[in-house]
C-alpha atoms as a PDB file:
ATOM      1  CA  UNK A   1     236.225  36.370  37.735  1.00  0.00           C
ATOM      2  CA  UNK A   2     233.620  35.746  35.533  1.00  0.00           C
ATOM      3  CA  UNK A   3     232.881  36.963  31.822  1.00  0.00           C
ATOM      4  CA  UNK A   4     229.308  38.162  33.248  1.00  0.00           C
ATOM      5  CA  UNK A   5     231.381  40.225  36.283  1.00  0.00           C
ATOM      6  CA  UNK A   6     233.235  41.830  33.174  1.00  0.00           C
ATOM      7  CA  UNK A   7     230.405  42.404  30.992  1.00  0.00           C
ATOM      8  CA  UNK A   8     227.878  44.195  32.948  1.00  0.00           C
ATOM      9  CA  UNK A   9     230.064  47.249  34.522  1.00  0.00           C
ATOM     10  CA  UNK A  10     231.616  47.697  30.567  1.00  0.00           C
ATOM     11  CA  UNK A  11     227.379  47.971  29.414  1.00  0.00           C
ATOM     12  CA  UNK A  12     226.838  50.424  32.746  1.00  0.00           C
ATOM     13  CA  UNK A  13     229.912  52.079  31.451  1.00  0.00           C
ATOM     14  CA  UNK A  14     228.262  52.204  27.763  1.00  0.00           C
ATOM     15  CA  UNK A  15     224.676  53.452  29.147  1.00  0.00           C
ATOM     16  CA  UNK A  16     225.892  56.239  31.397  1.00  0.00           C
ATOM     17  CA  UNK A  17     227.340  58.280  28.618  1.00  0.00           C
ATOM     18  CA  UNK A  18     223.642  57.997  27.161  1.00  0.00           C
ATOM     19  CA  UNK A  19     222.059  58.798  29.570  1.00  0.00           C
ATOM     20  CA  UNK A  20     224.257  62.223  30.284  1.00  0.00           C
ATOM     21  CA  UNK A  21     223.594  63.250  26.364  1.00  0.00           C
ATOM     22  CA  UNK A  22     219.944  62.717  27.020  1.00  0.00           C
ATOM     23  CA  UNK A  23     219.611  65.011  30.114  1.00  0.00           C
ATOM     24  CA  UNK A  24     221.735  67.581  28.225  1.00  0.00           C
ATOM     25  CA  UNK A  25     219.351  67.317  24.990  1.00  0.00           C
ATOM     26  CA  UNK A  26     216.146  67.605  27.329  1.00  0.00           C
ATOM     27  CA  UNK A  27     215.994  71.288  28.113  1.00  0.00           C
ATOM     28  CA  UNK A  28     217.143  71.894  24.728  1.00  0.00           C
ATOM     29  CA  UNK A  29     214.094  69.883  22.955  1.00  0.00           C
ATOM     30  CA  UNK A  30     211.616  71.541  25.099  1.00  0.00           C
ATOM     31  CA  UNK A  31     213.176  75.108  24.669  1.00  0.00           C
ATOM     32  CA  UNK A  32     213.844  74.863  20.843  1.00  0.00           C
ATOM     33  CA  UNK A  33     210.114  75.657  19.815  1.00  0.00           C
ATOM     34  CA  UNK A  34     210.080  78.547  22.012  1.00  0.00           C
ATOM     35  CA  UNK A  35     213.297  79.460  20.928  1.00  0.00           C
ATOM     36  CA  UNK A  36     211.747  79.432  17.452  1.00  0.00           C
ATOM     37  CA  UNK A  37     209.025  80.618  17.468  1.00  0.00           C
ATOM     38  CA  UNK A  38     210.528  83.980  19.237  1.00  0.00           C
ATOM     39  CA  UNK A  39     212.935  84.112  16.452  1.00  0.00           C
ATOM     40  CA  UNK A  40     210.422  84.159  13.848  1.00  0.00           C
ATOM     41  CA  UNK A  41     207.970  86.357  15.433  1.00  0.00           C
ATOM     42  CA  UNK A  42     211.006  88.832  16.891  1.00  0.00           C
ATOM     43  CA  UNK A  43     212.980  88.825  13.571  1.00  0.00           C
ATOM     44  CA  UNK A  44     211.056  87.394  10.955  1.00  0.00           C
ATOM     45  CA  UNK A  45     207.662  90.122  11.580  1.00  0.00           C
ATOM     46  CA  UNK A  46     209.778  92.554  11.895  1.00  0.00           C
ATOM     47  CA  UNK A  47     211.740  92.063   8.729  1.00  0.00           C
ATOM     48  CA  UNK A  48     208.550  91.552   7.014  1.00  0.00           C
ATOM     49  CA  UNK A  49     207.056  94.606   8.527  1.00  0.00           C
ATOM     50  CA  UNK A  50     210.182  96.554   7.324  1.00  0.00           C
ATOM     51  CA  UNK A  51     209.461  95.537   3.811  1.00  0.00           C
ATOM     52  CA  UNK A  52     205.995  96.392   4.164  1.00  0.00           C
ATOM     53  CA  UNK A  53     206.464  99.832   5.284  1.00  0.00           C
ATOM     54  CA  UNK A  54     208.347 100.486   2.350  1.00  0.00           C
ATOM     55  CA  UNK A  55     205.511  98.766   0.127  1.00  0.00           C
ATOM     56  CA  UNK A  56     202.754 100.066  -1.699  1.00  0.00           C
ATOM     57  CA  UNK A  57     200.337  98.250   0.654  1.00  0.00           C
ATOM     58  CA  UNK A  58     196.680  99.405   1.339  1.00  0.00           C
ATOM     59  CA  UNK A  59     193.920  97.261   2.666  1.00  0.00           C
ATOM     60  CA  UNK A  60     195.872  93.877   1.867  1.00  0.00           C
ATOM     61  CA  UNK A  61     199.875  93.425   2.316  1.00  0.00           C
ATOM     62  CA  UNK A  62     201.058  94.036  -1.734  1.00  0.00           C
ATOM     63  CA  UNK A  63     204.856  94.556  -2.615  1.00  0.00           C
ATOM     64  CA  UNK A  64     205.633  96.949  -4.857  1.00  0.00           C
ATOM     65  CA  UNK A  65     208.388  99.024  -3.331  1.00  0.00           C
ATOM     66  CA  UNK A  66     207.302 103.018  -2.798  1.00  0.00           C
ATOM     67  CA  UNK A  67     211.049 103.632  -0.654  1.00  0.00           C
ATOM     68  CA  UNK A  68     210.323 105.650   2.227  1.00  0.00           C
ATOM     69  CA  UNK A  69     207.479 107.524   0.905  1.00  0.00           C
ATOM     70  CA  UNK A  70     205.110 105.459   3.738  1.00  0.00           C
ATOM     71  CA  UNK A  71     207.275 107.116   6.224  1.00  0.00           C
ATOM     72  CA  UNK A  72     207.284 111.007   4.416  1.00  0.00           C
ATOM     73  CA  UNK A  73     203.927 110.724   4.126  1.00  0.00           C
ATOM     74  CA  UNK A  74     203.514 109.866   7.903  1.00  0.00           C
ATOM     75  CA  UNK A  75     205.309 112.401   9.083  1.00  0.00           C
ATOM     76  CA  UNK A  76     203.272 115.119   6.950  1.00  0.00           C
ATOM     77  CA  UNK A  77     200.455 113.943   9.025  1.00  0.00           C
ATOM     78  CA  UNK A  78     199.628 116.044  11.738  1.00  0.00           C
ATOM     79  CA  UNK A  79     197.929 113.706  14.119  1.00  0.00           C
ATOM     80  CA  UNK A  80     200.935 111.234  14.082  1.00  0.00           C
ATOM     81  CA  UNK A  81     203.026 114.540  15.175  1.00  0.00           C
ATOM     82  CA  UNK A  82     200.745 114.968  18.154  1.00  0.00           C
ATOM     83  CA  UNK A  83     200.765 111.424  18.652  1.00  0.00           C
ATOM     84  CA  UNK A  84     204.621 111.327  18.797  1.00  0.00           C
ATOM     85  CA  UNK A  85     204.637 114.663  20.827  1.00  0.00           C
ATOM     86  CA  UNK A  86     202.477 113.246  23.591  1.00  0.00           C
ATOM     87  CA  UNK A  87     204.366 109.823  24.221  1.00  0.00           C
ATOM     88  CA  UNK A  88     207.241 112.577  24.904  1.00  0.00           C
ATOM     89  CA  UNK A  89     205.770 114.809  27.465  1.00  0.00           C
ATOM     90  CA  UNK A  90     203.870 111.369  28.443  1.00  0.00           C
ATOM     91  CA  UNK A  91     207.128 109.468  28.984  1.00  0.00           C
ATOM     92  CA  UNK A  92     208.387 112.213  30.603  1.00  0.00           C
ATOM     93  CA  UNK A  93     205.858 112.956  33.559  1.00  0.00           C
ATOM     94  CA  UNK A  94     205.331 109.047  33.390  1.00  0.00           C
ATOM     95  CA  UNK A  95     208.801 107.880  34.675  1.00  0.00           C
ATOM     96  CA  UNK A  96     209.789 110.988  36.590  1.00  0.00           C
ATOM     97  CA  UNK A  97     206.409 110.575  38.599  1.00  0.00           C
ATOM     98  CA  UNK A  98     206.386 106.618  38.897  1.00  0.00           C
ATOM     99  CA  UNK A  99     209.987 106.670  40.225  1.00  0.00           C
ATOM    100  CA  UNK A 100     209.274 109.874  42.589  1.00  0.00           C
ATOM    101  CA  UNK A 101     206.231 107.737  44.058  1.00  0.00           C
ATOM    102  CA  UNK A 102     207.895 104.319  43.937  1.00  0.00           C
ATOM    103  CA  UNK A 103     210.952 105.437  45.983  1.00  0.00           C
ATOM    104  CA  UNK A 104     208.896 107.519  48.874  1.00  0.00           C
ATOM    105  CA  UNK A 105     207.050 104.402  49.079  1.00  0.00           C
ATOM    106  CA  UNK A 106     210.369 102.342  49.727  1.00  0.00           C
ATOM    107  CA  UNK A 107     211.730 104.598  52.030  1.00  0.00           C
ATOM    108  CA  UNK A 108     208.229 105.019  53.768  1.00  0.00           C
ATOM    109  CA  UNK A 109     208.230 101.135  54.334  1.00  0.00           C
ATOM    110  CA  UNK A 110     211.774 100.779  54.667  1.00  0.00           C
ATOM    111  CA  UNK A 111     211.547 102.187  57.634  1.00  0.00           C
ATOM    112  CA  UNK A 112     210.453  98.582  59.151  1.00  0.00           C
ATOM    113  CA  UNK A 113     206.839 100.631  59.786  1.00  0.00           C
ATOM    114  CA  UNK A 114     203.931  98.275  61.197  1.00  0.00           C
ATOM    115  CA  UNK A 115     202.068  95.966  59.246  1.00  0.00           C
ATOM    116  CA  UNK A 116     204.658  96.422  55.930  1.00  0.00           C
ATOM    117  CA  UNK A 117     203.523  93.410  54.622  1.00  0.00           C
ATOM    118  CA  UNK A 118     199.793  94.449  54.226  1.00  0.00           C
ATOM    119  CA  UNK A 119     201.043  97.983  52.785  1.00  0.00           C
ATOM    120  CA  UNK A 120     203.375  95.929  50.263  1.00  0.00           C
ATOM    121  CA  UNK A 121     200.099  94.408  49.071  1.00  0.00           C
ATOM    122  CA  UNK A 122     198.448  97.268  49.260  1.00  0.00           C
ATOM    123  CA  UNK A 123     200.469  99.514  46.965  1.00  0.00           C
ATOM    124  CA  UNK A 124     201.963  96.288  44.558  1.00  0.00           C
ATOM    125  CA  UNK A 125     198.100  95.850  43.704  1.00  0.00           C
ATOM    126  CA  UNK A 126     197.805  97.978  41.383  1.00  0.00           C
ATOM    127  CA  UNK A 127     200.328  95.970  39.538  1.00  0.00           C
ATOM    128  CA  UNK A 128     198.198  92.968  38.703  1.00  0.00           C
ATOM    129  CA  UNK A 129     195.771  94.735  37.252  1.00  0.00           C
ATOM    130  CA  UNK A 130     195.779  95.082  33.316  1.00  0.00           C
ATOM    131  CA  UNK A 131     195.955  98.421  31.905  1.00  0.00           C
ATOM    132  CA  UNK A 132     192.478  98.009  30.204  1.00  0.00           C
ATOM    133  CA  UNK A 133     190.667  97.509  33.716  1.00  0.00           C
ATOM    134  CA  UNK A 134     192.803 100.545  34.893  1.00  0.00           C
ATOM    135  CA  UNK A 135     192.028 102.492  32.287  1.00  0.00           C
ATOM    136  CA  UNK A 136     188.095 101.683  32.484  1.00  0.00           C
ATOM    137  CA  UNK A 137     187.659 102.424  36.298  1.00  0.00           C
ATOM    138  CA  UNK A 138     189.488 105.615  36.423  1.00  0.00           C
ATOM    139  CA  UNK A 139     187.227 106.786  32.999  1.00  0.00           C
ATOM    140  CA  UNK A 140     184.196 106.293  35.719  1.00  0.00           C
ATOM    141  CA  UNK A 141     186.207 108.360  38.399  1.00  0.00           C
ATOM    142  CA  UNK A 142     187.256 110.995  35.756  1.00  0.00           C
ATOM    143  CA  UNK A 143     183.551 111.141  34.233  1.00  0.00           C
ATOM    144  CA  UNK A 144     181.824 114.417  35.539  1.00  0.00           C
ATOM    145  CA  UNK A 145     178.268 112.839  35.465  1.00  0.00           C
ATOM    146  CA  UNK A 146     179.083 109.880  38.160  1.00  0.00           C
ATOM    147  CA  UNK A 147     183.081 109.730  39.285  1.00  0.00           C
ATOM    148  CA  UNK A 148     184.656 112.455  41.214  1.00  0.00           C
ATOM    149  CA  UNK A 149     183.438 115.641  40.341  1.00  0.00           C
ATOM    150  CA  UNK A 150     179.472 114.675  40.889  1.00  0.00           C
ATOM    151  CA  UNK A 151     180.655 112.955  44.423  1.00  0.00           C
ATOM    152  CA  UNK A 152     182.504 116.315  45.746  1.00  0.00           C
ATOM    153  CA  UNK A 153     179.357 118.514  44.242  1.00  0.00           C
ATOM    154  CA  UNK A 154     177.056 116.064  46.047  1.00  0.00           C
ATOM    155  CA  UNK A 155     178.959 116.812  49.159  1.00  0.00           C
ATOM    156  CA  UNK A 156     178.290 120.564  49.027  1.00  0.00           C
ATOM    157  CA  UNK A 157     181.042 122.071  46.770  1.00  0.00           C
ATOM    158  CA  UNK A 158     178.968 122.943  43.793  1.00  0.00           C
ATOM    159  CA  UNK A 159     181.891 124.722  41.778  1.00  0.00           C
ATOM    160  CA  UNK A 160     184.056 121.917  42.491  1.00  0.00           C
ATOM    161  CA  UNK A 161     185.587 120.780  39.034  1.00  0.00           C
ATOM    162  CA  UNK A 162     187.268 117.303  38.178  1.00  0.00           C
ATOM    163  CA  UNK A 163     186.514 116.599  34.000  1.00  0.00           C
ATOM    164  CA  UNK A 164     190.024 116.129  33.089  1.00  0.00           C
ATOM    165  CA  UNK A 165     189.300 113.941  30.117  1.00  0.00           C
ATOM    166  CA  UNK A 166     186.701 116.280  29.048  1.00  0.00           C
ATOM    167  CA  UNK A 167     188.938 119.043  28.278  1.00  0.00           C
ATOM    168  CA  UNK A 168     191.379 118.573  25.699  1.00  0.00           C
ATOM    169  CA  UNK A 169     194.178 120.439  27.295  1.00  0.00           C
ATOM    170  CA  UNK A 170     194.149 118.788  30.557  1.00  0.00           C
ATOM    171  CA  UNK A 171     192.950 115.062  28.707  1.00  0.00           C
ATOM    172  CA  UNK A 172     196.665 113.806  28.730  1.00  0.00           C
ATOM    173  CA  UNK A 173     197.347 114.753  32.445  1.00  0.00           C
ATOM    174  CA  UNK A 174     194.521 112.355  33.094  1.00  0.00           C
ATOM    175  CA  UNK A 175     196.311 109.598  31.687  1.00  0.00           C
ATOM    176  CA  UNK A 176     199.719 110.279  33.097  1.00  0.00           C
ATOM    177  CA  UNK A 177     197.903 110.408  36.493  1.00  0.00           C
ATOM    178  CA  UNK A 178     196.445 107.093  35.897  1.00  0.00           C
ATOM    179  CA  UNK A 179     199.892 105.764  34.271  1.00  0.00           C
ATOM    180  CA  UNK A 180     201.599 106.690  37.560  1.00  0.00           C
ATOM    181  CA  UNK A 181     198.848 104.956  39.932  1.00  0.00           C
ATOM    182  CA  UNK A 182     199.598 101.959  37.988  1.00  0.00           C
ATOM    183  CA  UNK A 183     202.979 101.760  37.833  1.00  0.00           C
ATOM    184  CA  UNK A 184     204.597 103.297  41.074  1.00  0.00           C
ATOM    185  CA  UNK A 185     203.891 100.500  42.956  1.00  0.00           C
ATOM    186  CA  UNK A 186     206.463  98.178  40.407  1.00  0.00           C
ATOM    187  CA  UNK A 187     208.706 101.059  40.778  1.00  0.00           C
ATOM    188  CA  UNK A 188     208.755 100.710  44.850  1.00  0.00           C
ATOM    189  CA  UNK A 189     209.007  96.904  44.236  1.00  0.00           C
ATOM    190  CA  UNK A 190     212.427  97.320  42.945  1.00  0.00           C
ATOM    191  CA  UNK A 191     213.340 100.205  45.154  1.00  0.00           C
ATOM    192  CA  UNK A 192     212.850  98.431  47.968  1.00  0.00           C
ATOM    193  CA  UNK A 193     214.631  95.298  47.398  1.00  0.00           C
ATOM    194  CA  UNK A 194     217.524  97.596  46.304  1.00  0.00           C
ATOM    195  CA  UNK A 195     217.739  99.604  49.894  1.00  0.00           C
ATOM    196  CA  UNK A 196     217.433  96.437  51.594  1.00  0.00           C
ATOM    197  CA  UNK A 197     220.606  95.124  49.559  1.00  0.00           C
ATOM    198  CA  UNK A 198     222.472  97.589  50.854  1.00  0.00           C
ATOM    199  CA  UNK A 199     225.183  96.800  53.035  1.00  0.00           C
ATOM    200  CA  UNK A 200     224.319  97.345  56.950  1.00  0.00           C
ATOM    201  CA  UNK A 201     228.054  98.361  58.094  1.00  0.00           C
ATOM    202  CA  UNK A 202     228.007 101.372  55.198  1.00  0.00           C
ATOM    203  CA  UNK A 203     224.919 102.789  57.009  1.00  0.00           C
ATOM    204  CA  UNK A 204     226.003 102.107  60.507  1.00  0.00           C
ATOM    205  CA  UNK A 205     228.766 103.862  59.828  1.00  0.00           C
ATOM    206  CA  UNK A 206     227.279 106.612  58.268  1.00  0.00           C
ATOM    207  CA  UNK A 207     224.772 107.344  61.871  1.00  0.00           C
ATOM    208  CA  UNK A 208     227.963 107.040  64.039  1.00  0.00           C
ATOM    209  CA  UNK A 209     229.612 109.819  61.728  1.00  0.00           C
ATOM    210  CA  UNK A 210     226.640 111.984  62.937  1.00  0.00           C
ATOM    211  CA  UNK A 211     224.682 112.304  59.747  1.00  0.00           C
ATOM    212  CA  UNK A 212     220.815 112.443  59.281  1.00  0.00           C
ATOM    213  CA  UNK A 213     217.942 109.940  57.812  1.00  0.00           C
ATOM    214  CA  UNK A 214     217.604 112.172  54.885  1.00  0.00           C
ATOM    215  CA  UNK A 215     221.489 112.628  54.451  1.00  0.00           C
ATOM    216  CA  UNK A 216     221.968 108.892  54.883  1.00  0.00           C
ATOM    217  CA  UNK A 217     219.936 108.106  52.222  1.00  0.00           C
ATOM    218  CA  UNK A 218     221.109 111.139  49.860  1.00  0.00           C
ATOM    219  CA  UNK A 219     225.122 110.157  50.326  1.00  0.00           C
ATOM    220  CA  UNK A 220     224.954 106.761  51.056  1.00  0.00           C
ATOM    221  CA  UNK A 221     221.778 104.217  50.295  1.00  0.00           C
ATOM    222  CA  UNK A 222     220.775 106.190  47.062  1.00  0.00           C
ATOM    223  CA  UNK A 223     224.127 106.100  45.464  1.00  0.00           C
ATOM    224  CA  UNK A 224     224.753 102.664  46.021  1.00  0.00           C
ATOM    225  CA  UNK A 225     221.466 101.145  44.059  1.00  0.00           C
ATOM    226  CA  UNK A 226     221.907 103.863  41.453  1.00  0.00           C
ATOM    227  CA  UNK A 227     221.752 100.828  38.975  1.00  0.00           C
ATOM    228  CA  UNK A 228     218.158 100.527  39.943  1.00  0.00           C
ATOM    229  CA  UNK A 229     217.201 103.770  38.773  1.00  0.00           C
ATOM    230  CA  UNK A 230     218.189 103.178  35.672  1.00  0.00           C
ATOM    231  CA  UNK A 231     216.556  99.673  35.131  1.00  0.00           C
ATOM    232  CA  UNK A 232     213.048 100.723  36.430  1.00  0.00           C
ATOM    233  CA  UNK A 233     213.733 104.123  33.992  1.00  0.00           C
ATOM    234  CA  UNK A 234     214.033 101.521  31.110  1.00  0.00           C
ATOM    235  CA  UNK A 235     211.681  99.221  31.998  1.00  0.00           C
ATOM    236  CA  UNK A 236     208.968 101.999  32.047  1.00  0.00           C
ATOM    237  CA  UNK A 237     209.846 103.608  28.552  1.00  0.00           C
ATOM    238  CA  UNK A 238     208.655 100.919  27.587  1.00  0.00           C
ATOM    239  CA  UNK A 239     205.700 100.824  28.968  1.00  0.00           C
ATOM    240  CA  UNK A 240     205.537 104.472  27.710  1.00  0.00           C
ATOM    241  CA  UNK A 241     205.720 103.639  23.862  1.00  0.00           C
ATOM    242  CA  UNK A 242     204.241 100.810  23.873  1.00  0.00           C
ATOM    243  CA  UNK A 243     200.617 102.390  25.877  1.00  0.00           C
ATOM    244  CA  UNK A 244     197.688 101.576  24.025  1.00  0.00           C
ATOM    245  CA  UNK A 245     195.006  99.689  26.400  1.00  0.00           C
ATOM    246  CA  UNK A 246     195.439 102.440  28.892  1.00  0.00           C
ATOM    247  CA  UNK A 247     194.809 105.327  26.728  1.00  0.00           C
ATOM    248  CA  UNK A 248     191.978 103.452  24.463  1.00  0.00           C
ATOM    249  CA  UNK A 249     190.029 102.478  27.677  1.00  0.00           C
ATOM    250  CA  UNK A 250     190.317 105.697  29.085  1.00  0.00           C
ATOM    251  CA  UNK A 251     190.404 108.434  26.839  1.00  0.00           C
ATOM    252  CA  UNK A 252     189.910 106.456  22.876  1.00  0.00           C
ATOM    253  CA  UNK A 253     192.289 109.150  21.738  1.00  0.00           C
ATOM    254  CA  UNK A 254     190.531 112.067  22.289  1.00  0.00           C
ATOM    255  CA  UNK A 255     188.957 114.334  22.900  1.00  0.00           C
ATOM    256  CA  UNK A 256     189.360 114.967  19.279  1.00  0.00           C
ATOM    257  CA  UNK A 257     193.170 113.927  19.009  1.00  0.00           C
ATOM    258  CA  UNK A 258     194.549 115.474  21.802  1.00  0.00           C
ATOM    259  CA  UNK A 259     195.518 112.188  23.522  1.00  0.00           C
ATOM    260  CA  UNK A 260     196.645 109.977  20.584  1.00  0.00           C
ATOM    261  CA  UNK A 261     199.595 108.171  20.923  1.00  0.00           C
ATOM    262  CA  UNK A 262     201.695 106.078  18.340  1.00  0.00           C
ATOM    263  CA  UNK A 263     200.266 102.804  18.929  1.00  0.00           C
ATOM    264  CA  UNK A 264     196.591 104.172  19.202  1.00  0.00           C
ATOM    265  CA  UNK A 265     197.697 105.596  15.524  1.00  0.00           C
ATOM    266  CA  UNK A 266     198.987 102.221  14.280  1.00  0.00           C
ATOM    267  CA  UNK A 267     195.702 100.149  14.949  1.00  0.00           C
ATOM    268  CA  UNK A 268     193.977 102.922  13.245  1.00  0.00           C
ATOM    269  CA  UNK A 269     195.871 102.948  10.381  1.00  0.00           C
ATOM    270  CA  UNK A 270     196.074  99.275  10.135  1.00  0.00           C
ATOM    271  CA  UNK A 271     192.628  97.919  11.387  1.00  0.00           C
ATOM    272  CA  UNK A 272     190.505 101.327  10.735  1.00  0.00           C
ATOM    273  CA  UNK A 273     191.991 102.981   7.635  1.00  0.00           C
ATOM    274  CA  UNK A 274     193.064 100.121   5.692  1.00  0.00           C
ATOM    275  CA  UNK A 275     196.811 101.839   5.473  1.00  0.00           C
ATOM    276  CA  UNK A 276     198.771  99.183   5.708  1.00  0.00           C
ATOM    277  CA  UNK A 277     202.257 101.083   4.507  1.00  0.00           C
ATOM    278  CA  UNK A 278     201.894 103.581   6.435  1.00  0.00           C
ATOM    279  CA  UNK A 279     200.862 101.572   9.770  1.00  0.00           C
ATOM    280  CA  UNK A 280     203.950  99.590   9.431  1.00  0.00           C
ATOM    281  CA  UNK A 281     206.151 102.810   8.853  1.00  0.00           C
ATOM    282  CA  UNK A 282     204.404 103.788  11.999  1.00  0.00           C
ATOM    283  CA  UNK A 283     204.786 100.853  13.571  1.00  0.00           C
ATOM    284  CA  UNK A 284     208.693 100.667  12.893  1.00  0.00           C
ATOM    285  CA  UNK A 285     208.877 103.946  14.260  1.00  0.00           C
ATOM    286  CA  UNK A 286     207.806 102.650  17.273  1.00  0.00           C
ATOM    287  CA  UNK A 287     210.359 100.390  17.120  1.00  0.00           C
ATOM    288  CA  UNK A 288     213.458 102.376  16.463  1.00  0.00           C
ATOM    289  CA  UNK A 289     211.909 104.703  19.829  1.00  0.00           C
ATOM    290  CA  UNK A 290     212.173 101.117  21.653  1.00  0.00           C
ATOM    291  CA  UNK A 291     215.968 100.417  20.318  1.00  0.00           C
ATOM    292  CA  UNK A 292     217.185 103.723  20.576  1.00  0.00           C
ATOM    293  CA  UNK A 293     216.452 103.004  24.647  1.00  0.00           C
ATOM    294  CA  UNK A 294     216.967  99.495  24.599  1.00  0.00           C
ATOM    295  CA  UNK A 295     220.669  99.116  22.689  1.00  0.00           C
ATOM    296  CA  UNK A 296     222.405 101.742  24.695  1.00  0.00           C
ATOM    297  CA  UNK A 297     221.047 100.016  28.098  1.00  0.00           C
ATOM    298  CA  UNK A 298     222.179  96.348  26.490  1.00  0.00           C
ATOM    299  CA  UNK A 299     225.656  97.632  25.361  1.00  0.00           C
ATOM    300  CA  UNK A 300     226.105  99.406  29.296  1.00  0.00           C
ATOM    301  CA  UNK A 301     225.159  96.001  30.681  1.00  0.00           C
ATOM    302  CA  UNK A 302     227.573  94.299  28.399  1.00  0.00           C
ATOM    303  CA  UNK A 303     230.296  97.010  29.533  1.00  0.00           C
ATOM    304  CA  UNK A 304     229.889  96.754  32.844  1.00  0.00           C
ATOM    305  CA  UNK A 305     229.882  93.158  33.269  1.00  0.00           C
ATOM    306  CA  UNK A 306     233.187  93.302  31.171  1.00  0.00           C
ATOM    307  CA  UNK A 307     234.530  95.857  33.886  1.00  0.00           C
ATOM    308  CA  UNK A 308     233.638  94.064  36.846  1.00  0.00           C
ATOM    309  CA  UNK A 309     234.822  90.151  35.526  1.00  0.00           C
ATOM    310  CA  UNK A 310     238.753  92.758  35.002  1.00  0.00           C
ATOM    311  CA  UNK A 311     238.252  94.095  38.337  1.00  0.00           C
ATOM    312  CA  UNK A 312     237.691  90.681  39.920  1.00  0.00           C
END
């Protein structure tokens, strides 16, 4: 044998270690600026936007340190307390209704009805459309000049009425209606792949045991994705604190301030008032409303996957 037969499989030998630390440091490279930057603009902002709340800031970010006066002071004001009392009774109607539409819509289709791809498209539409354009068309159909209420008048019913938006007590069920339209159709999304995960024999056996559709699904199918229920409940509370394109297309707040919600009152501290302080101590607000759904969900998740890796 030959010094060249022993040289070249010891270099091969030498290169293929290389080689393997170079694929492993690939993904890293191109994920370490995204990595970053989310750090800095997750962690970073809002430690900065901490300090700033608590800051005598005005029109420009200054640092003198007021303590939570920012934060008494906002919750003196009495539009931020109507602001923060309609993203409750918002939320509320918001997910209850979104999840009561989704899942008749899953169970409609998951009935293997005609044409269920077409009606999949159909009702998931209204999902990839922003909340702005949402907003804006439904202002036309909620406008009592041209939308609804001048089409049904046209068609004979003069005392018909349909100016939700134009009434300050009603102005907020307008949005939630609109909120729902847009989001039942992600709700049903997840619905449906849940029922069809469900396992065949568990249903089977339910029919042979004599029971119903509608008792099927109440003892058996529903149970089983209960999980799903509670991620699509998460996933649109926050939707429901974070609204602000929906509600400033549709309704800018008003009328007056009967449709003001926290992040509507953010922008106008920040952008319209000049209130820096305060905007951030609004805007952290916002934030512990996000983590005081979001950390009980992550620490569940965490749970449970620690229950089921003992139980397997």
């Amino acid at each position: 044998m030959s010094t060249h037969d022993l040289i070249v499989p010891a270099a091969a030998a030498a290169a293929r270690p290389w080689r393997e630390r170079l694929g492993t440091m690939v993904p890293i490279l191109v994920l370490a600026p995204s990595i970053a930057a989310s750090f800095i603009y997750v962690f970073v902002f809002t430690l900065w936007t901490l300090y700033i709340s608590l800051s005598n800031s005005s029109l420009l970010p200054t640092y003198g340190f007021v303590g939570l006066d920012n934060y008494a002071s906002l919750w003196a004001n009495r539009r931020w307390n109507i602001a923060y009392t309609n993203l409750f009774l918002f939320s509320g109607f918001y997910i209850v209704g979104s999840m009561a539409v989704g899942l008749l819509l899953a169970i409609a289709i998951d009935q293997r009805v005609r044409g269920e791809a077409v009606w999949r498209t159909i009702f998931l539409y209204p999902l990839t459309v922003s909340f702005i354009v949402t907003g804006t068309v439904w202002s036309w159909l909620y406008n009592p000049v041209d939308g609804i209420q001048a089409f049904v008048r046209g068609l004979g019913w003069t005392d018909f009425s349909f100016a939700l938006t134009a009434n300050r007590n009603t102005a907020i069920y307008a949005v939630i209606i609109t909120g729902i339209w847009q989001s039942s159709g992600f709700a049903m999304a997840l619905f449906l792949a849940g029922l069809r995960s469900v396992d065949p024999d568990l249903v089977k056996a339910a029919q042979i045991d004599g029971a119903s559709v509608f008792r099927t699904y109440r003892r058996v199918i529903l149970p089983t994705i209960a999980p799903i229920f509670l991620a699509v409940a998460v996933i649109q509370i926050q939707f429901a604190i974070k609204t602000f394109d929906l509600v400033a297309a549709l309704t800018r707040g008003g009328p007056g301030v009967s449709t003001t919600f926290p992040a509507i009152y953010v922008y106008d501290l920040m952008f319209q008032r000049g209130q820096i302080g305060e905007g951030a101590a609004a805007a952290m607000m916002m934030l512990a409303a996000v983590a005081v759904v979001l950390v009980p969900y992550s620490l569940w998740i965490v749970w449970r996957r620690r229950a089921e890796g003992r139980n397997g």
